[in-house]
Protein backbone atom coordinates (compact mmCIF):
# COMPACT_ATOMS: atom_id res chain seq x y z
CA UNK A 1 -5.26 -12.82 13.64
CA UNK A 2 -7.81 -14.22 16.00
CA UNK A 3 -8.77 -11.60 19.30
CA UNK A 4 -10.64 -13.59 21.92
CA UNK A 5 -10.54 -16.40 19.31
CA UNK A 6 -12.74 -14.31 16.64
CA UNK A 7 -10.89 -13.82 12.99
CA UNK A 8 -10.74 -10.65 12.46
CA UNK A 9 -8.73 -8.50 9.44
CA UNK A 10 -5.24 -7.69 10.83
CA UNK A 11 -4.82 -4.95 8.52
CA UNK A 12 -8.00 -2.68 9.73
CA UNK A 13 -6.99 -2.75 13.18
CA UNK A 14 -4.48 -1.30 15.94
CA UNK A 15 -3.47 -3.64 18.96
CA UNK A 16 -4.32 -0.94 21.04
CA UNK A 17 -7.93 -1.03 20.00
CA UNK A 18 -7.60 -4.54 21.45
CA UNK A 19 -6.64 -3.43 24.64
CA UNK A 20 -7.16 -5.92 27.57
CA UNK A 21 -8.50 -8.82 25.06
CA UNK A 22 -6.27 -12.11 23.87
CA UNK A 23 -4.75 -11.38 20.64
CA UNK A 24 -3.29 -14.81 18.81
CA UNK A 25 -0.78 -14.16 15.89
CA UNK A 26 0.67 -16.84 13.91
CA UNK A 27 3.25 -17.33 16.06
CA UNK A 28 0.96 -18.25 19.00
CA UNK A 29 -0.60 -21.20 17.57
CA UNK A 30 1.83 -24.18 17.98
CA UNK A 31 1.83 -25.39 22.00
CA UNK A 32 5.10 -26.05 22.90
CA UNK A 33 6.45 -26.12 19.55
CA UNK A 34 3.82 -28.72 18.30
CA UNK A 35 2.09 -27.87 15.20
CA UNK A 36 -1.16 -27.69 15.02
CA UNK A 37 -3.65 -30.10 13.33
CA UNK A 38 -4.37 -27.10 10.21
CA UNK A 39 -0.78 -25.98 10.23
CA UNK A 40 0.10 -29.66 9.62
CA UNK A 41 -2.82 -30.10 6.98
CA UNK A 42 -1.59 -27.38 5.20
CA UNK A 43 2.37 -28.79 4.99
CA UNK A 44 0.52 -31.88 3.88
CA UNK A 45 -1.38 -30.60 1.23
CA UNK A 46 0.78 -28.38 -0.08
CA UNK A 47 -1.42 -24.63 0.93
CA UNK A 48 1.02 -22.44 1.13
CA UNK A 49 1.84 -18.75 -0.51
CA UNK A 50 4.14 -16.40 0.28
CA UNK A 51 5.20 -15.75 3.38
CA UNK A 52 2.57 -12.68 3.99
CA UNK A 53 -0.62 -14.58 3.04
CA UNK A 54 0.14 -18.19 4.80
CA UNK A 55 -0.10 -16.76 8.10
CA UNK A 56 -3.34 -14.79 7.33
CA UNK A 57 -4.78 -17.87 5.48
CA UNK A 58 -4.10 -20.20 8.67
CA UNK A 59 -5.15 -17.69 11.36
CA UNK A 60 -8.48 -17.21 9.29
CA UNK A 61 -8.74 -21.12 8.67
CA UNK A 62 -8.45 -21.25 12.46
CA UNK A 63 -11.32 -19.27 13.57
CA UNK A 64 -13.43 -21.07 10.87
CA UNK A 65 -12.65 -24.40 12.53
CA UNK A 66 -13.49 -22.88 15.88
CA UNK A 67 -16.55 -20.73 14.44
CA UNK A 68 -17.84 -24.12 13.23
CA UNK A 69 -18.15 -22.94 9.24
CA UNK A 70 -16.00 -25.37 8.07
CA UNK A 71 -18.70 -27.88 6.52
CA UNK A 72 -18.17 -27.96 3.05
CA UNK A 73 -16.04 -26.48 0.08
CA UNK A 74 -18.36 -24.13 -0.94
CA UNK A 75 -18.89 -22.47 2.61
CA UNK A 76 -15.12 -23.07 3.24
CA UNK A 77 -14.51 -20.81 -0.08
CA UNK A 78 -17.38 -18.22 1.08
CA UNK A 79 -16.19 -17.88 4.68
CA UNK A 80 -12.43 -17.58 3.21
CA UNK A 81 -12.85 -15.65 0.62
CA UNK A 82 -11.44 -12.09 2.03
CA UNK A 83 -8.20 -13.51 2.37
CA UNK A 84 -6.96 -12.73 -1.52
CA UNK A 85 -3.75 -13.94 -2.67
CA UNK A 86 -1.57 -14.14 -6.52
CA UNK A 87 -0.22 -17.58 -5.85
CA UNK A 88 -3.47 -19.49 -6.21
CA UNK A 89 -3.28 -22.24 -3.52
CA UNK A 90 -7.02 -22.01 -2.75
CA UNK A 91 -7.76 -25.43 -4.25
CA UNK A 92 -5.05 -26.98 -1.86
CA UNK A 93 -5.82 -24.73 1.15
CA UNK A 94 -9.29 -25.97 1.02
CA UNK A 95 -8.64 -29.46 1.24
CA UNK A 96 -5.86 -28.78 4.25
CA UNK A 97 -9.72 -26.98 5.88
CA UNK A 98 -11.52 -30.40 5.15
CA UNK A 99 -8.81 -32.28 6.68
CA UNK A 100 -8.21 -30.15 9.96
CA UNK A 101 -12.07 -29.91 10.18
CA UNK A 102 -12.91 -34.11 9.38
């Protein structure tokens, strides 16, 4: 999840630590229904896991873009490499970065 539009690990933190800052969940991302530029990357190259990592991959993927890191594969895999995942999309995830980033 992204508070005041820095990544941070969902799973170390309490909302109420975030008290009084902008908190942006998956579900916050598309305006007015509209996907965004990465969301539709990753439908396009195929980046999705389950259900529990894709949301933590694109929120992370998000601050990237915004955090300006996104400008190559190898920084791309350094800068995403605390979100850990069995189904082994990183290869495709990746490119769906490069693409939302370009």
């Amino acid at each position: 999840m992204l508070v005041d539009g820095v990544r941070i690990d969902s799973c170390l933190t309490l909302a109420v630590m975030h008290e009084h800052q902008q908190i942006t969940t998956i579900e916050g991302l598309a305006a007015g229904g509209a996907l965004r530029p990465l969301q539709t990357a990753f439908i396009r190259h195929d980046g999705f896991q389950c259900g529990y990592c894709t949301p933590g991959q694109i929120m992370s993927a998000t601050g990237l873009l915004a955090e300006g890191h996104a400008l190559d594969r190898a920084t791309i895999q350094r800068q995403m490499s605390g979100n850990l995942c069995r189904c082994g999309c990183y290869t495709h995830i990746v490119d769906a970065i490069l693409e939302a980033g370009a």
